[in-house]
C-alpha atoms as a PDB file:
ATOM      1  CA  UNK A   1      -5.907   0.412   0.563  1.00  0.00           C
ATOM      2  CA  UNK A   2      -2.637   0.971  -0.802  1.00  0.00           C
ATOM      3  CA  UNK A   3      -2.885   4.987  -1.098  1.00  0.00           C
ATOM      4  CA  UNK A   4      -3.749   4.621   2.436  1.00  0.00           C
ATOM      5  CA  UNK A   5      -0.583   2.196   3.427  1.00  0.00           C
ATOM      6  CA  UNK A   6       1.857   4.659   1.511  1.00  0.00           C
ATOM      7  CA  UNK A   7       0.268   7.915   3.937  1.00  0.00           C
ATOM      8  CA  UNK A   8       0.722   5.912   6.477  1.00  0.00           C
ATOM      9  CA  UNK A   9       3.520   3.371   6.626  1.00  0.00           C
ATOM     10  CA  UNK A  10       7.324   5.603   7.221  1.00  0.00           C
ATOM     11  CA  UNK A  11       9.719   4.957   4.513  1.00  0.00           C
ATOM     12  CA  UNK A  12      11.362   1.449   4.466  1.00  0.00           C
ATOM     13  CA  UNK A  13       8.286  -0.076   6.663  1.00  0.00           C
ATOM     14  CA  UNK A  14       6.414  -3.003   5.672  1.00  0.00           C
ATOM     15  CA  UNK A  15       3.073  -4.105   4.790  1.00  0.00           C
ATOM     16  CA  UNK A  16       2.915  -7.346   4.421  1.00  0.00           C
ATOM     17  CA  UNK A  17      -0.083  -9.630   2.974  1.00  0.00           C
ATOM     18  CA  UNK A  18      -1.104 -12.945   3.169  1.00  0.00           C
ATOM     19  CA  UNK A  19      -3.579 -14.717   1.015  1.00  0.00           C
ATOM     20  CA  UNK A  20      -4.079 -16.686  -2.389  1.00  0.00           C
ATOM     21  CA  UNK A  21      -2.763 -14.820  -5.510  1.00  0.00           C
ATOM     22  CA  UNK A  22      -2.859 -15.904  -9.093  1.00  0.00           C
ATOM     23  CA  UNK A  23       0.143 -15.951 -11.285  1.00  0.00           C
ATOM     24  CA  UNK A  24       0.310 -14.919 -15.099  1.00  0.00           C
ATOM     25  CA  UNK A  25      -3.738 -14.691 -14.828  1.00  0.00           C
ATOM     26  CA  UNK A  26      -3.997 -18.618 -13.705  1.00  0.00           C
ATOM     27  CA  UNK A  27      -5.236 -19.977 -10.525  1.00  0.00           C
ATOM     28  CA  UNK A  28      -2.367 -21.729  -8.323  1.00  0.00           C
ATOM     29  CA  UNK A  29      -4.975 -24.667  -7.412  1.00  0.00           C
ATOM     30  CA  UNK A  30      -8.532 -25.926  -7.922  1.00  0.00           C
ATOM     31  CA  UNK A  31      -9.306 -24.580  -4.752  1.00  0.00           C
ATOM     32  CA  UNK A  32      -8.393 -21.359  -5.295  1.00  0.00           C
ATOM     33  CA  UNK A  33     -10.675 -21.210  -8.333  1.00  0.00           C
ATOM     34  CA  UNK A  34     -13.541 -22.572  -6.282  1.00  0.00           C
ATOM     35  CA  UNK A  35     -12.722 -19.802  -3.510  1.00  0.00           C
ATOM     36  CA  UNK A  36     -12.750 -17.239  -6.075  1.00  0.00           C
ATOM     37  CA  UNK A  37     -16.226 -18.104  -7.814  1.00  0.00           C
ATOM     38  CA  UNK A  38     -17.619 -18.212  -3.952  1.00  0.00           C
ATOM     39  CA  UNK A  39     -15.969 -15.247  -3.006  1.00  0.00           C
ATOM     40  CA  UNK A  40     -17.286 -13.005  -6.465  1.00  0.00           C
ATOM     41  CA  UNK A  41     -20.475 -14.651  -5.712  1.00  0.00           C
ATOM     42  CA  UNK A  42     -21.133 -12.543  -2.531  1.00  0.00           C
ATOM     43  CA  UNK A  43     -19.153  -9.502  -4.122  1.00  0.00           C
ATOM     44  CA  UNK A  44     -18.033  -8.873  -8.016  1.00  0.00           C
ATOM     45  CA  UNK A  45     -15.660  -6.782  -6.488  1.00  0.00           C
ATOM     46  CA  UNK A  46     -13.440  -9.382  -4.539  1.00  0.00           C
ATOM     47  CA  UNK A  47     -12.056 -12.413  -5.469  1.00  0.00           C
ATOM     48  CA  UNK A  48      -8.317 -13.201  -6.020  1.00  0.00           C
ATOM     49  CA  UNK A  49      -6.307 -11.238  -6.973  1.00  0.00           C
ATOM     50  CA  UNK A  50      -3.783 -10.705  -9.817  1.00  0.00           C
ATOM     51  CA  UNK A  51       0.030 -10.982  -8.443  1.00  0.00           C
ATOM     52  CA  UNK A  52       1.303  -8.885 -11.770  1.00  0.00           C
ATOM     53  CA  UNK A  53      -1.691  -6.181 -11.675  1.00  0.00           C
ATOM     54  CA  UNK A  54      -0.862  -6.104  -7.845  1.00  0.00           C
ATOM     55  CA  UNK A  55       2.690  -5.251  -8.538  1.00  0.00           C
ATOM     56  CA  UNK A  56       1.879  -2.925 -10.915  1.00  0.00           C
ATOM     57  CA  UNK A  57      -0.104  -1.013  -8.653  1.00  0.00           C
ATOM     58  CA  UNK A  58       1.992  -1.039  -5.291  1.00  0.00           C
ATOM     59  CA  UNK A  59       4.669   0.442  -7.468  1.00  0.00           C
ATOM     60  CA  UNK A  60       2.253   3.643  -8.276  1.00  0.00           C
ATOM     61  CA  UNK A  61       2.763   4.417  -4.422  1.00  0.00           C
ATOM     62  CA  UNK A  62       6.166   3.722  -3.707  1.00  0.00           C
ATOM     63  CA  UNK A  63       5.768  -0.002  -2.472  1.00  0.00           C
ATOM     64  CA  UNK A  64       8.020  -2.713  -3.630  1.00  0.00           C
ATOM     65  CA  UNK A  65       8.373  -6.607  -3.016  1.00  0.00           C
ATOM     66  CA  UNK A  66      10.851  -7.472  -0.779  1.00  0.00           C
ATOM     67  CA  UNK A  67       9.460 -11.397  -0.612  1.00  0.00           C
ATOM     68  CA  UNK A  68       7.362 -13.677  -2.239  1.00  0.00           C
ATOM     69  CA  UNK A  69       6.909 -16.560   0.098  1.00  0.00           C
ATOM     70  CA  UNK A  70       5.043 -20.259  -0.037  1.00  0.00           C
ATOM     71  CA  UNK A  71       3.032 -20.652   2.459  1.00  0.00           C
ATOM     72  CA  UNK A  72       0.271 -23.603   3.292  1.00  0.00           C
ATOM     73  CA  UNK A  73      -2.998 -24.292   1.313  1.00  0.00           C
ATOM     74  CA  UNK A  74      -1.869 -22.639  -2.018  1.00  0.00           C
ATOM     75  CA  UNK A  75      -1.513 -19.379  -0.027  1.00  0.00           C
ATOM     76  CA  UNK A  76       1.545 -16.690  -0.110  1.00  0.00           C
ATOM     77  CA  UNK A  77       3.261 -14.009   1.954  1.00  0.00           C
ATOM     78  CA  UNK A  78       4.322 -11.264   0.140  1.00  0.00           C
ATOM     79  CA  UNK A  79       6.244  -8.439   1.940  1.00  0.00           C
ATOM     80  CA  UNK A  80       6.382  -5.325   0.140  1.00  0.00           C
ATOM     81  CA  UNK A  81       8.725  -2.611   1.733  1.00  0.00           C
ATOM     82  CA  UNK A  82       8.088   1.539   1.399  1.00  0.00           C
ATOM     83  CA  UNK A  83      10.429   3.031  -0.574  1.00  0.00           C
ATOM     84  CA  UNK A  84      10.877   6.979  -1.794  1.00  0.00           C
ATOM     85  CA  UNK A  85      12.067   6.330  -5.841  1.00  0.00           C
ATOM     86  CA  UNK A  86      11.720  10.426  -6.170  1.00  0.00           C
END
């Protein structure tokens, strides 16, 4: 997805995703760890998602967090803004 966003998206846009994360490889809430055992369940591919390893990865293609926002039900914003680092 992100190869695709940094074709895509013009330099300074946004992407900007919403959704449960965990944080230093721990679940923010029982729930979440619940979610994630129902969502691997379907697919071992999905679940929730690392916040570091995400980082990591949205820097590879020029992507970098603007925002890091609480939101309701253990969920966050995170804004992530297109930048050219050449």
């Amino acid at each position: 997805m992100l190869a695709g966003v940094q074709r895509l998206l013009p330099q300074e846009g946004l992407l900007i995703i919403y959704g449960p994360f965990n944080y230093d490889g721990q679940y923010t809430s029982e729930g979440n760890l619940t979610l994630d055992e129902w969502l691997r369940s379907r697919d071992p591919d999905s679940g929730i998602k690392d916040f570091e390893q995400l980082m990591l990865i949205a820097r590879q293609y020029g992507l970098f967090l603007t925002a890091d926002e609480d939101m309701p039900a253990n969920n966050r914003t995170l804004v992530f803004t297109k930048l050219d680092v050449a």
